[in-house]
Protein backbone atom coordinates (compact mmCIF):
# COMPACT_ATOMS: atom_id res chain seq x y z
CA UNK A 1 33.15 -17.85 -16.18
CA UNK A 2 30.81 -14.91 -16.74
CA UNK A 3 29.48 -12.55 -13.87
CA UNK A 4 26.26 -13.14 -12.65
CA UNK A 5 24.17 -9.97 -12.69
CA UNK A 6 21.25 -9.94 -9.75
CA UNK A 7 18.21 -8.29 -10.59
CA UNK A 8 17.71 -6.02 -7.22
CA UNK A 9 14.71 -4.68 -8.88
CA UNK A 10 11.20 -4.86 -6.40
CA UNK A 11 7.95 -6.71 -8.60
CA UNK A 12 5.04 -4.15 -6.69
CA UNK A 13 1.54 -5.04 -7.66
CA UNK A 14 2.96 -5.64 -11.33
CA UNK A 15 5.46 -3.02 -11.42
CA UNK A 16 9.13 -3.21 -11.25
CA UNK A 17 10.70 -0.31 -9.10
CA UNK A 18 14.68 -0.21 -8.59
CA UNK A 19 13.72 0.55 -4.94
CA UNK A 20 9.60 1.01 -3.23
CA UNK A 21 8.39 4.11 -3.22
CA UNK A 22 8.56 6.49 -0.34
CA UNK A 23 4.85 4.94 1.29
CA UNK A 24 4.99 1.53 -0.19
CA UNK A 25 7.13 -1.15 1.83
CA UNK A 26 8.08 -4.31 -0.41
CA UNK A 27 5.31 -6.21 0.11
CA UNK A 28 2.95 -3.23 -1.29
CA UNK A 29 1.32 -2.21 2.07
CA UNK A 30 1.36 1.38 2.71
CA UNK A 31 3.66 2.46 5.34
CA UNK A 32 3.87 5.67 7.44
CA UNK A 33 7.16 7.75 6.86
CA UNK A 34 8.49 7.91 10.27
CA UNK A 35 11.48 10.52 9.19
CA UNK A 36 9.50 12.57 6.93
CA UNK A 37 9.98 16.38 7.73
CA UNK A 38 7.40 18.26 6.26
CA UNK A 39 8.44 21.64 4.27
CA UNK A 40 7.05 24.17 6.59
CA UNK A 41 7.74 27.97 5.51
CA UNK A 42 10.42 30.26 7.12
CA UNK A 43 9.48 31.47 10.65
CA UNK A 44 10.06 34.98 9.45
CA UNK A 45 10.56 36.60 12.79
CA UNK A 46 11.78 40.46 12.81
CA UNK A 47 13.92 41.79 15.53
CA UNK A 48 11.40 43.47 17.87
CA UNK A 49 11.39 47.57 18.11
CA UNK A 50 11.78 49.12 21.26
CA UNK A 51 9.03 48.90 23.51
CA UNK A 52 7.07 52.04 23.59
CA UNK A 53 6.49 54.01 27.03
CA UNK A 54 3.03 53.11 28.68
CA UNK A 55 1.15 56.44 28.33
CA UNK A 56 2.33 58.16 25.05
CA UNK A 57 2.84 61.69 25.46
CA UNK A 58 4.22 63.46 22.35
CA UNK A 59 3.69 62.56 18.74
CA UNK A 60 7.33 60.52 18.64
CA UNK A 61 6.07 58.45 21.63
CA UNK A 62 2.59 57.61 19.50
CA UNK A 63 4.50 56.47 16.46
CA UNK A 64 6.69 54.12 18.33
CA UNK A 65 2.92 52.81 19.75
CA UNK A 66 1.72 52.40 16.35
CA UNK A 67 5.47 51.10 14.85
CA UNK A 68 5.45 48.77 17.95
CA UNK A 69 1.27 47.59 17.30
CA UNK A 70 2.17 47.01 13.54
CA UNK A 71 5.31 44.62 14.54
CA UNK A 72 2.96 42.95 17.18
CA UNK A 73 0.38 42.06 13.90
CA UNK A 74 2.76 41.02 11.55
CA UNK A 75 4.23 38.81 14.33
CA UNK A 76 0.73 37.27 14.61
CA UNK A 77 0.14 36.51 11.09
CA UNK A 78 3.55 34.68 10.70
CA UNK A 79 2.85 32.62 13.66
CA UNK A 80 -0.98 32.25 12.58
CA UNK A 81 0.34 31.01 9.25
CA UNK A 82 2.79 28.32 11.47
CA UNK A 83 0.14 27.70 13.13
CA UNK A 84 -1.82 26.86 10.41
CA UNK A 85 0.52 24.44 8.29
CA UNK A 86 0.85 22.36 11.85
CA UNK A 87 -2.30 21.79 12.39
CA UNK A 88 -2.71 20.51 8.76
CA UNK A 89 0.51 18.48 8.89
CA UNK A 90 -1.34 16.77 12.32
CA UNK A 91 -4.63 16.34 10.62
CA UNK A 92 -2.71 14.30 7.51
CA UNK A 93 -0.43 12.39 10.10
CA UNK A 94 -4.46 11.29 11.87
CA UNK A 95 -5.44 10.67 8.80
CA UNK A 96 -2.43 8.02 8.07
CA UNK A 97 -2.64 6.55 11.47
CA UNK A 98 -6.62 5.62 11.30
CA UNK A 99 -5.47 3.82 7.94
């Protein structure tokens, strides 16, 4: 007797997939991903610099201010930038759900 090979192959509105896609179940409704991690960026987060005296004095004292400020922006615009891919990655996941 011969070995019987089974065709595990899926028939999807006409085409033949080995498995569904990632937002296809097998009977070719959409489905939402409920493991998908989306591919945010690095939270790039520097060690902070020491925190400058209240009332700068001398010129040493203004450049830690200004060091200090700088770290305090770039902070912002990392976080901004989080922010930012989040609140996309909620609007898509809305989108999905009203489908």
């Amino acid at each position: 007797m011969q070995p019987v090979q089974i065709d595990n192959s899926l028939n999807v509105r006409g085409v033949v997939h080995s498995q569904p896609p990632n937002n296809v179940n097998p009977t070719g409704n959409p489905t939402i991903q409920q493991n998908r991690i989306p591919n945010f960026p690095p939270l790039q987060s520097l060690p902070p610099p020491p925190n400058p005296p209240e009332h700068p004095a001398t010129e040493q004292e203004r450049q830690m201010q200004i060091q200090y400020e700088q770290w305090l922006y770039s902070q912002q615009q990392v976080l901004t930038m989080h922010l930012k891919c989040y609140e996309t990655e909620v609007h898509k996941l809305r989108k999905i759900k009203k489908v």
